[in-house]
ModelCIF file with pLDDT and N, C-alpha, C, O atoms, coordinates in Angstrom:
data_MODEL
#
_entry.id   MODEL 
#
_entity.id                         1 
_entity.type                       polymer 
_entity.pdbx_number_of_molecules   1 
#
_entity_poly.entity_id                      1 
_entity_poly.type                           'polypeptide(L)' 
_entity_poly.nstd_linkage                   no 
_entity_poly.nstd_monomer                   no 
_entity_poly.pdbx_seq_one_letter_code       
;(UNK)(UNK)(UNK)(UNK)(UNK)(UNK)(UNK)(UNK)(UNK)(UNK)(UNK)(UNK)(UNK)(UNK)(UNK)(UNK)
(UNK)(UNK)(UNK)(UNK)(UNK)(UNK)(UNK)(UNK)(UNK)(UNK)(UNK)(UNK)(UNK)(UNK)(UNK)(UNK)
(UNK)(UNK)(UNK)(UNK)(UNK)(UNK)
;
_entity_poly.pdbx_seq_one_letter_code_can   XXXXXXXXXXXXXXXXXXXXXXXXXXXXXXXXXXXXXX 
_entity_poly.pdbx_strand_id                 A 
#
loop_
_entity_poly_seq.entity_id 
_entity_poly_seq.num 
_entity_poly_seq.mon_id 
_entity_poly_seq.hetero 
1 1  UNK n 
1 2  UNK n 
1 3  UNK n 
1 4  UNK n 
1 5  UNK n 
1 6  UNK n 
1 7  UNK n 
1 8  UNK n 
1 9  UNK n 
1 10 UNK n 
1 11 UNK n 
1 12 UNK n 
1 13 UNK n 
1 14 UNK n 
1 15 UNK n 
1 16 UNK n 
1 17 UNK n 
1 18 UNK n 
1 19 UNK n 
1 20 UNK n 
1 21 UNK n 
1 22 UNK n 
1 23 UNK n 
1 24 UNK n 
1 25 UNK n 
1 26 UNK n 
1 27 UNK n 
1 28 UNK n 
1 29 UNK n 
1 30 UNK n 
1 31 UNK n 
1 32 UNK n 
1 33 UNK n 
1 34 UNK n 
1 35 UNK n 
1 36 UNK n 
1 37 UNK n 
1 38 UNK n 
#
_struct_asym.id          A 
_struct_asym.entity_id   1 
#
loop_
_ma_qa_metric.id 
_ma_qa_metric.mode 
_ma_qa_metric.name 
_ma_qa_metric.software_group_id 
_ma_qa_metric.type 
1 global pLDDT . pLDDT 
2 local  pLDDT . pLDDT 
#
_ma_qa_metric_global.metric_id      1 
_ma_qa_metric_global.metric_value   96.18 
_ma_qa_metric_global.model_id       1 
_ma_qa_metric_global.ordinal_id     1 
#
loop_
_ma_qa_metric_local.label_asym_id 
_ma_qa_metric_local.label_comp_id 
_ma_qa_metric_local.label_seq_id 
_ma_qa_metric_local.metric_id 
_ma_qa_metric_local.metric_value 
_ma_qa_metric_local.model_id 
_ma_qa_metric_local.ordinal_id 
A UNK 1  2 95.00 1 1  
A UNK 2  2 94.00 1 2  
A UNK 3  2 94.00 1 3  
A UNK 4  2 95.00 1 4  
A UNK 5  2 93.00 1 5  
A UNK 6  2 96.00 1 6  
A UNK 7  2 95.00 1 7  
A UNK 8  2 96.00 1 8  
A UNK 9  2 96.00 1 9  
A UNK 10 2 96.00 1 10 
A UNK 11 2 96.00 1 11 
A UNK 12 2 97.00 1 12 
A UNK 13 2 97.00 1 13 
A UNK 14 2 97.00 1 14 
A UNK 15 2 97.00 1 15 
A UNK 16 2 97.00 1 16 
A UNK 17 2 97.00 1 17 
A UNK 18 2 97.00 1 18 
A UNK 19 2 97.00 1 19 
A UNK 20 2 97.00 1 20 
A UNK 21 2 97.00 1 21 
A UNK 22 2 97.00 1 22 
A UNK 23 2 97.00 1 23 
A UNK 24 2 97.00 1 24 
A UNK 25 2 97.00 1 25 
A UNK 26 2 96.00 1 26 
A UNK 27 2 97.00 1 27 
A UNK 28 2 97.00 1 28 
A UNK 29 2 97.00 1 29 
A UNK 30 2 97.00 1 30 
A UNK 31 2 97.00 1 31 
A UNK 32 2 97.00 1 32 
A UNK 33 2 97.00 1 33 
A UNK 34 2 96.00 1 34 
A UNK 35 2 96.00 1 35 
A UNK 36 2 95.00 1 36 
A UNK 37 2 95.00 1 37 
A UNK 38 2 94.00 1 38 
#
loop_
_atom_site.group_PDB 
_atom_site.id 
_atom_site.type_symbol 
_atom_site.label_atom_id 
_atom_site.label_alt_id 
_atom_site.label_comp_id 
_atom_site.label_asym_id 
_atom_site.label_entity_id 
_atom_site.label_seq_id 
_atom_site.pdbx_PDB_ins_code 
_atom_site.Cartn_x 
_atom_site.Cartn_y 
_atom_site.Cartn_z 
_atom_site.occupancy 
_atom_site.B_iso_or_equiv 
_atom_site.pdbx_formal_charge 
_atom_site.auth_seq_id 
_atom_site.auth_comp_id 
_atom_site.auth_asym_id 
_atom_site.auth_atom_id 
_atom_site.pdbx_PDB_model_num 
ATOM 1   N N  . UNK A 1 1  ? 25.428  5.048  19.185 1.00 95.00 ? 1  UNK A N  1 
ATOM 2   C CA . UNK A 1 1  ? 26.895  4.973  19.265 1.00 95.00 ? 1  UNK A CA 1 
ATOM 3   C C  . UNK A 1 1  ? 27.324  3.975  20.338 1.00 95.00 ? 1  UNK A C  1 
ATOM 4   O O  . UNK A 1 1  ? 28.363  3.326  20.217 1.00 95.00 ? 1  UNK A O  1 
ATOM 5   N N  . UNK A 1 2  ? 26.275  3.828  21.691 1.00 94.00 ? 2  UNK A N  1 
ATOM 6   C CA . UNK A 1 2  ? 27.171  3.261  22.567 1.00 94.00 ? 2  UNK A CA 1 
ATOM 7   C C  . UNK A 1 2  ? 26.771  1.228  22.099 1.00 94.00 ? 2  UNK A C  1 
ATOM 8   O O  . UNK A 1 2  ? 27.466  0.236  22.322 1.00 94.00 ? 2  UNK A O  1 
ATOM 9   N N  . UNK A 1 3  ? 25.613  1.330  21.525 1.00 94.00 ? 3  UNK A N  1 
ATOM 10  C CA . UNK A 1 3  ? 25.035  0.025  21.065 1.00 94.00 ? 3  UNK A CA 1 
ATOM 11  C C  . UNK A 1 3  ? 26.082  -0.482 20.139 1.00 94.00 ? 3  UNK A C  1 
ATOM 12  O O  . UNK A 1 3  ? 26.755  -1.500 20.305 1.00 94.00 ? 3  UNK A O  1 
ATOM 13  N N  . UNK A 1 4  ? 26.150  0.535  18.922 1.00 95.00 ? 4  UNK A N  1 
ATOM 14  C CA . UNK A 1 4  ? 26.704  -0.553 17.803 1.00 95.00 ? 4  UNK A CA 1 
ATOM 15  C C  . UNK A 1 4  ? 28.483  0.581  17.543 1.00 95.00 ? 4  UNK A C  1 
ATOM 16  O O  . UNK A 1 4  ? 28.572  1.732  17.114 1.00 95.00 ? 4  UNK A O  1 
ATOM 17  N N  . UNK A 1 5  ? 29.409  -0.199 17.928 1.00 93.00 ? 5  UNK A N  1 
ATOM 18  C CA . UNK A 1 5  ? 30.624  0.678  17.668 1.00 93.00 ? 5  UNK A CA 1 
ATOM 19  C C  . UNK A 1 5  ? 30.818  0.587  16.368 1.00 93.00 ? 5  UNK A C  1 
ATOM 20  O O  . UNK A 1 5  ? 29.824  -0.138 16.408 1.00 93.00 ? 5  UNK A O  1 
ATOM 21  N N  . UNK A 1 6  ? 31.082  0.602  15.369 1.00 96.00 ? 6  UNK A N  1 
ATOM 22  C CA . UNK A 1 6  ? 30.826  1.155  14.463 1.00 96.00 ? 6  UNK A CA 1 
ATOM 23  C C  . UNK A 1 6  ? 30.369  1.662  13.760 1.00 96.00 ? 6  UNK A C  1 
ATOM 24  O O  . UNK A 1 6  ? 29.448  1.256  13.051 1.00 96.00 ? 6  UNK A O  1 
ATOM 25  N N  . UNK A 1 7  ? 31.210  3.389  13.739 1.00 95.00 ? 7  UNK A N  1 
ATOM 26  C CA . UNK A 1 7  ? 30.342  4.767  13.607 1.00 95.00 ? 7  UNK A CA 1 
ATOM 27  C C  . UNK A 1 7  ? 29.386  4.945  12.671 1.00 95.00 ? 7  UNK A C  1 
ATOM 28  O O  . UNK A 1 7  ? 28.324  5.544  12.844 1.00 95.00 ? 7  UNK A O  1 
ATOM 29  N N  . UNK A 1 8  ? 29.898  4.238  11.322 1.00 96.00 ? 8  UNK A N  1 
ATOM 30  C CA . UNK A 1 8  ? 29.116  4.544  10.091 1.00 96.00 ? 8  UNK A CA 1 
ATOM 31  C C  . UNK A 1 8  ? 28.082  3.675  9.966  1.00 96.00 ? 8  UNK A C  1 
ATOM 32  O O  . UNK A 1 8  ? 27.134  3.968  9.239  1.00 96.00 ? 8  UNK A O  1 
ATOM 33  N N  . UNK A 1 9  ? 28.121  2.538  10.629 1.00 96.00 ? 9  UNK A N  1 
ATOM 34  C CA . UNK A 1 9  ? 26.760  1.471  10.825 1.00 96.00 ? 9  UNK A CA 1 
ATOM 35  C C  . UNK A 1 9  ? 25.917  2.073  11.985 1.00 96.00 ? 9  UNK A C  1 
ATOM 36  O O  . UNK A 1 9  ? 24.718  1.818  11.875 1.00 96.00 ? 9  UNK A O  1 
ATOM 37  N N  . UNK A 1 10 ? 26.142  2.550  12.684 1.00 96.00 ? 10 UNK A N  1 
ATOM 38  C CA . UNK A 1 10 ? 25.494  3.485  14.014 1.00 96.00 ? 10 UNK A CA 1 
ATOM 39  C C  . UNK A 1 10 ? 24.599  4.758  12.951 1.00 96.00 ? 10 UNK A C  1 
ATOM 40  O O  . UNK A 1 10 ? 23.436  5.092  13.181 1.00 96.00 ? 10 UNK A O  1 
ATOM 41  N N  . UNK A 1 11 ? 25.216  5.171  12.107 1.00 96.00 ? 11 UNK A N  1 
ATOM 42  C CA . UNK A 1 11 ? 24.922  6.283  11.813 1.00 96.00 ? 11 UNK A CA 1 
ATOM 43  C C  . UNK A 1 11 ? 23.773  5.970  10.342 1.00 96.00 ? 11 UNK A C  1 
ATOM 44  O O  . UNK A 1 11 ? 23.166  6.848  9.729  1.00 96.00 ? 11 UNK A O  1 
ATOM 45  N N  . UNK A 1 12 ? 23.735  4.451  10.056 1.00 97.00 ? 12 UNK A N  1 
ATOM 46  C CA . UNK A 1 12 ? 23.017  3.661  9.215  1.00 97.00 ? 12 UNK A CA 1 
ATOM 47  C C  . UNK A 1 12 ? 21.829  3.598  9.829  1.00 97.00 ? 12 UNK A C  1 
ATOM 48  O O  . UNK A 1 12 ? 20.733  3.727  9.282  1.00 97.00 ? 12 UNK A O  1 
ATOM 49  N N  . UNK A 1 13 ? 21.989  3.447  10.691 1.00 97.00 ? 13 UNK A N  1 
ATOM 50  C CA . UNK A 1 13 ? 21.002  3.108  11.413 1.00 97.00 ? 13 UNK A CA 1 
ATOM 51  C C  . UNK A 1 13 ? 20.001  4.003  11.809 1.00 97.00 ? 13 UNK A C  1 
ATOM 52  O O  . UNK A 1 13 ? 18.776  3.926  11.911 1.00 97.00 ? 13 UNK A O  1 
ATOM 53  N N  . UNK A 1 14 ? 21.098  5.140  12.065 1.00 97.00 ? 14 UNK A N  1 
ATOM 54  C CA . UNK A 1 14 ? 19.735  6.537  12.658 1.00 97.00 ? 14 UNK A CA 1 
ATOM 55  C C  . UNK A 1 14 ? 19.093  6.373  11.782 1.00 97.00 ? 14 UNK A C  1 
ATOM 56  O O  . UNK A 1 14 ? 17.895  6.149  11.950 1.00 97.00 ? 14 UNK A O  1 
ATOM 57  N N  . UNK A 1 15 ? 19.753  6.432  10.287 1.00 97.00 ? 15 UNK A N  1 
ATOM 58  C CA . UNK A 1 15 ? 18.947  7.234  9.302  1.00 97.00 ? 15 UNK A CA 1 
ATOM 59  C C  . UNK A 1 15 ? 17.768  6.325  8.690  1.00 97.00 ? 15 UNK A C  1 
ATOM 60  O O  . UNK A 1 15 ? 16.724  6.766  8.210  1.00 97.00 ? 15 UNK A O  1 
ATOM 61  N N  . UNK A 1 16 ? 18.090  5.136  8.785  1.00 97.00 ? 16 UNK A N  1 
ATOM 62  C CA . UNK A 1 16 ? 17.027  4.030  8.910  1.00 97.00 ? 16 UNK A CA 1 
ATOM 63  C C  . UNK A 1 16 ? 15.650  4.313  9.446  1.00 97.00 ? 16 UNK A C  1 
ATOM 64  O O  . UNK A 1 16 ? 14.519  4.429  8.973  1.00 97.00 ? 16 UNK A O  1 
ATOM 65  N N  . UNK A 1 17 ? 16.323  4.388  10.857 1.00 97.00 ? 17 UNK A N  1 
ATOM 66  C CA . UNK A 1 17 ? 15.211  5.055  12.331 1.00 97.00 ? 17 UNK A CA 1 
ATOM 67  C C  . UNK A 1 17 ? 14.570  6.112  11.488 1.00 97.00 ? 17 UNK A C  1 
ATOM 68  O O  . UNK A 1 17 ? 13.391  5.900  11.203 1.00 97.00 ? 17 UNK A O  1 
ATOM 69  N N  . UNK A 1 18 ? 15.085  7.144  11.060 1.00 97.00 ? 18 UNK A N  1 
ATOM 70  C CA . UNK A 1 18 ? 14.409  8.241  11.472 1.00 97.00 ? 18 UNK A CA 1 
ATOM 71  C C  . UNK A 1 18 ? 13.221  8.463  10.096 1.00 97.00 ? 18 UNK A C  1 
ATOM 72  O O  . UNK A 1 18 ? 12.220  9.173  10.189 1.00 97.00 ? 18 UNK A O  1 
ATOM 73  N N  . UNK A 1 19 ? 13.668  7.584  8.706  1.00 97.00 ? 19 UNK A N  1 
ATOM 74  C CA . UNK A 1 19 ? 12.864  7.340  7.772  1.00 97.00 ? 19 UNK A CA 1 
ATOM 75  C C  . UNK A 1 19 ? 11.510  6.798  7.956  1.00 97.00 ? 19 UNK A C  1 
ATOM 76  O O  . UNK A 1 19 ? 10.345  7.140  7.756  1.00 97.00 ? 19 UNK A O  1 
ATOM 77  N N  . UNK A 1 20 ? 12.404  5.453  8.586  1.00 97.00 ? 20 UNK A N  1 
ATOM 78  C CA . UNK A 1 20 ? 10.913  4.618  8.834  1.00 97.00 ? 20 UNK A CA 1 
ATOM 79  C C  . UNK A 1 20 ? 10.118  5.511  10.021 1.00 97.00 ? 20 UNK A C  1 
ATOM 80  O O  . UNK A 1 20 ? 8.954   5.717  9.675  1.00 97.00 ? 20 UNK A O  1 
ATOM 81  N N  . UNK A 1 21 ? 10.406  6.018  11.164 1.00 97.00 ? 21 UNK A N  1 
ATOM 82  C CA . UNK A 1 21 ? 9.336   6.385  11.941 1.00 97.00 ? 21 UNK A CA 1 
ATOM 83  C C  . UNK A 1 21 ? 8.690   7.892  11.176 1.00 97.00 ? 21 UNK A C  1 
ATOM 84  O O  . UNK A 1 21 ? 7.517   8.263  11.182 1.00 97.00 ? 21 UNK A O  1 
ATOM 85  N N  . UNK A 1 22 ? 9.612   8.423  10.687 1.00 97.00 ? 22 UNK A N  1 
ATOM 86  C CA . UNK A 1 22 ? 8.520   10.133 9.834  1.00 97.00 ? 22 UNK A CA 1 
ATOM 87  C C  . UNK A 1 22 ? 7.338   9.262  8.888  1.00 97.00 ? 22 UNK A C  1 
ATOM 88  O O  . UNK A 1 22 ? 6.112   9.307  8.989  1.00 97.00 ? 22 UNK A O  1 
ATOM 89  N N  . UNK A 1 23 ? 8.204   8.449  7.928  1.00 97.00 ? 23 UNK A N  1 
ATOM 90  C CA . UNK A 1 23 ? 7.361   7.664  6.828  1.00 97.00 ? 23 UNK A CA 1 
ATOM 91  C C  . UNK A 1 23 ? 5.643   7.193  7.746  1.00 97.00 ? 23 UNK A C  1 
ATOM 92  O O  . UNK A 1 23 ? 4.456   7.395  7.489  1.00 97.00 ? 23 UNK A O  1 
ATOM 93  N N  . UNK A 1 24 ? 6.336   6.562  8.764  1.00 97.00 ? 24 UNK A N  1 
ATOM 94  C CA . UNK A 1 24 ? 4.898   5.516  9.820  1.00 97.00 ? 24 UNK A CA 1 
ATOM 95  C C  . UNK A 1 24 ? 4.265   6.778  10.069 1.00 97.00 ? 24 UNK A C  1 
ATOM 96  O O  . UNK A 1 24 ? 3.443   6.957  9.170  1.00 97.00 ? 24 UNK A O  1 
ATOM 97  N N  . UNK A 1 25 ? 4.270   7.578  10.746 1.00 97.00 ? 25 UNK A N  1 
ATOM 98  C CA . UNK A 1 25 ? 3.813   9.001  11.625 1.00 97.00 ? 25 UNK A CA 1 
ATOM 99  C C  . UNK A 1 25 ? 2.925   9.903  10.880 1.00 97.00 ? 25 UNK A C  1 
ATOM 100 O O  . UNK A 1 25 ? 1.874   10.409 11.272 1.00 97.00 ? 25 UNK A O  1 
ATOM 101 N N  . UNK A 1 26 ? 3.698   10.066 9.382  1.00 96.00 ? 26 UNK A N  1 
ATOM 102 C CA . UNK A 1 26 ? 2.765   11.197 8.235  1.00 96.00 ? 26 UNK A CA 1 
ATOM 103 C C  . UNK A 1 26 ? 1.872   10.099 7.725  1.00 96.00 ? 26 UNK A C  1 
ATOM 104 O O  . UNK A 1 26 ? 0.770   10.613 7.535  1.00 96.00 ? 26 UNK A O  1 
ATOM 105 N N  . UNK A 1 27 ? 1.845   8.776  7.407  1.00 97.00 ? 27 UNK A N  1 
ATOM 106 C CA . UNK A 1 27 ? 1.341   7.727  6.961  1.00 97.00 ? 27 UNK A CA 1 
ATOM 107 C C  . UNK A 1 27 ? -0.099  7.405  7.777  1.00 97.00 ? 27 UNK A C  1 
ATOM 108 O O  . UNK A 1 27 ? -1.193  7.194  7.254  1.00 97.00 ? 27 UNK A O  1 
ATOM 109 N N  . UNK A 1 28 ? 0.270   7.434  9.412  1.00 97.00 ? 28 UNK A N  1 
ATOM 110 C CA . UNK A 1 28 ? -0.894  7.068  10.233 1.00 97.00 ? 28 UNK A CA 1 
ATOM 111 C C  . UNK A 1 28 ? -1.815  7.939  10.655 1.00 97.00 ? 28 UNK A C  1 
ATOM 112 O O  . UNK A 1 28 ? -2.970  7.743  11.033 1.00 97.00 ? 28 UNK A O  1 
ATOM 113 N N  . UNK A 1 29 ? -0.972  9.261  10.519 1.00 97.00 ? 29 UNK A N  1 
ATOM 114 C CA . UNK A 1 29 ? -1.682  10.781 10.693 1.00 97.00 ? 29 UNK A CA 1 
ATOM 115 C C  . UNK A 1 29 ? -2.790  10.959 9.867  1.00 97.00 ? 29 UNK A C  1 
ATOM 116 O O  . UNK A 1 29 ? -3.941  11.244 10.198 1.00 97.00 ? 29 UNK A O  1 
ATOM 117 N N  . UNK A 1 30 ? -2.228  10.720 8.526  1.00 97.00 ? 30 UNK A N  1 
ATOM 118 C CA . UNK A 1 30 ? -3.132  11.145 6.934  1.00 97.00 ? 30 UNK A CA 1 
ATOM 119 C C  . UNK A 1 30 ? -4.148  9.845  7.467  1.00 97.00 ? 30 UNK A C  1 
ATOM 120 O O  . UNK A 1 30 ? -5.270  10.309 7.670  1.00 97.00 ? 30 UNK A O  1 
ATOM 121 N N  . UNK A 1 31 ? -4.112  8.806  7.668  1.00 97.00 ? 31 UNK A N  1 
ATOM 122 C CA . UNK A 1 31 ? -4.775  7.634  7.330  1.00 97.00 ? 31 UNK A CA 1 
ATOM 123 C C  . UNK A 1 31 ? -5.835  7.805  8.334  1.00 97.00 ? 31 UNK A C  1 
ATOM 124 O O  . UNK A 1 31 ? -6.964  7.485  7.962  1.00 97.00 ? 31 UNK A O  1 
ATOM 125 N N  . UNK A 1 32 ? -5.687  8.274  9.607  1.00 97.00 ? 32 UNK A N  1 
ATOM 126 C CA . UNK A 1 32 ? -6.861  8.571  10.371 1.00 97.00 ? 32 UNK A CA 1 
ATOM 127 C C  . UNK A 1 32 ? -7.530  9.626  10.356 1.00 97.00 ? 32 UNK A C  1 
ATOM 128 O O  . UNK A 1 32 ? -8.652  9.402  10.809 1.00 97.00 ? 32 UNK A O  1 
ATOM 129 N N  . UNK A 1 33 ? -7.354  10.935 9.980  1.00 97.00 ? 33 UNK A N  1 
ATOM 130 C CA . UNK A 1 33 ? -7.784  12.114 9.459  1.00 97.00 ? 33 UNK A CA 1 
ATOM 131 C C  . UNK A 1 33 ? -8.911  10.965 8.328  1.00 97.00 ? 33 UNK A C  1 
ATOM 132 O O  . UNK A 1 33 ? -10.122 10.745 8.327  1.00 97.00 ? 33 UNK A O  1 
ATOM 133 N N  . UNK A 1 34 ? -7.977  10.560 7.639  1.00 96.00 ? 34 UNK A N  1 
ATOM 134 C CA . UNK A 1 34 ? -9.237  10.409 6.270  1.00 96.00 ? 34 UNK A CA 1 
ATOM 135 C C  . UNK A 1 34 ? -10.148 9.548  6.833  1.00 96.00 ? 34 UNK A C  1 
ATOM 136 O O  . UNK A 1 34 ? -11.275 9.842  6.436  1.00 96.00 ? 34 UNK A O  1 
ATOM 137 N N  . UNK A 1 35 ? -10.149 8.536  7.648  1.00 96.00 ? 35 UNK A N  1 
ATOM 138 C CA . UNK A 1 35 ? -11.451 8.038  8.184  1.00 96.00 ? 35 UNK A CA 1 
ATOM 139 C C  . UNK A 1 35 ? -12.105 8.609  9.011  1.00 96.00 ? 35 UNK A C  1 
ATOM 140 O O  . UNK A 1 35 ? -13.089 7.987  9.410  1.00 96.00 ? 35 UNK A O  1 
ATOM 141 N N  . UNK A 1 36 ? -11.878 9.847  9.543  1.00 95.00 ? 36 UNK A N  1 
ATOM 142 C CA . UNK A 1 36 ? -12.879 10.266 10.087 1.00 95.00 ? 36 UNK A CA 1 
ATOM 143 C C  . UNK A 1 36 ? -13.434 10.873 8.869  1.00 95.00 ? 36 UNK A C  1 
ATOM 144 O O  . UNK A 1 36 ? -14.618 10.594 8.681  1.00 95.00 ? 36 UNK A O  1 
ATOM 145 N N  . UNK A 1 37 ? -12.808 11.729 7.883  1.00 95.00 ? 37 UNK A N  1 
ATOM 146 C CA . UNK A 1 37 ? -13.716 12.634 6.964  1.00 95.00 ? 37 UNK A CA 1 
ATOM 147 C C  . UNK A 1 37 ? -12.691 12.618 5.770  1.00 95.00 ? 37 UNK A C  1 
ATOM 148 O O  . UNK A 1 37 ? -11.520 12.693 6.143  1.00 95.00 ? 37 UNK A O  1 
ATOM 149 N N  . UNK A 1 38 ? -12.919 12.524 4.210  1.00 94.00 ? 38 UNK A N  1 
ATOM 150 C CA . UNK A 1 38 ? -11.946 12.530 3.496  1.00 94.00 ? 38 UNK A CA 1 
ATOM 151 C C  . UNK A 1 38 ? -11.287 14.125 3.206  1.00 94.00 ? 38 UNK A C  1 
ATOM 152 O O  . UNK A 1 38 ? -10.294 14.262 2.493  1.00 94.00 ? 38 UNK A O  1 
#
């Protein structure tokens, strides 16, 4: 909010954020689990 004043582009943005980092996180989690053992 205090970065980008406009609310609904602010609020574009979380949801951006918060996709891409769960998406990266369950993505890198699974991906190293399976190289150690499938």
């Amino acid at each position: 909010r205090r970065a980008i004043t406009n609310a609904r582009a602010a609020g574009i943005v979380a949801v951006l954020a918060v996709l891409a980092s769960t998406g990266f996180v369950a993505f890198s989690m699974i991906a190293a689990a399976s190289a150690l053992h499938p």
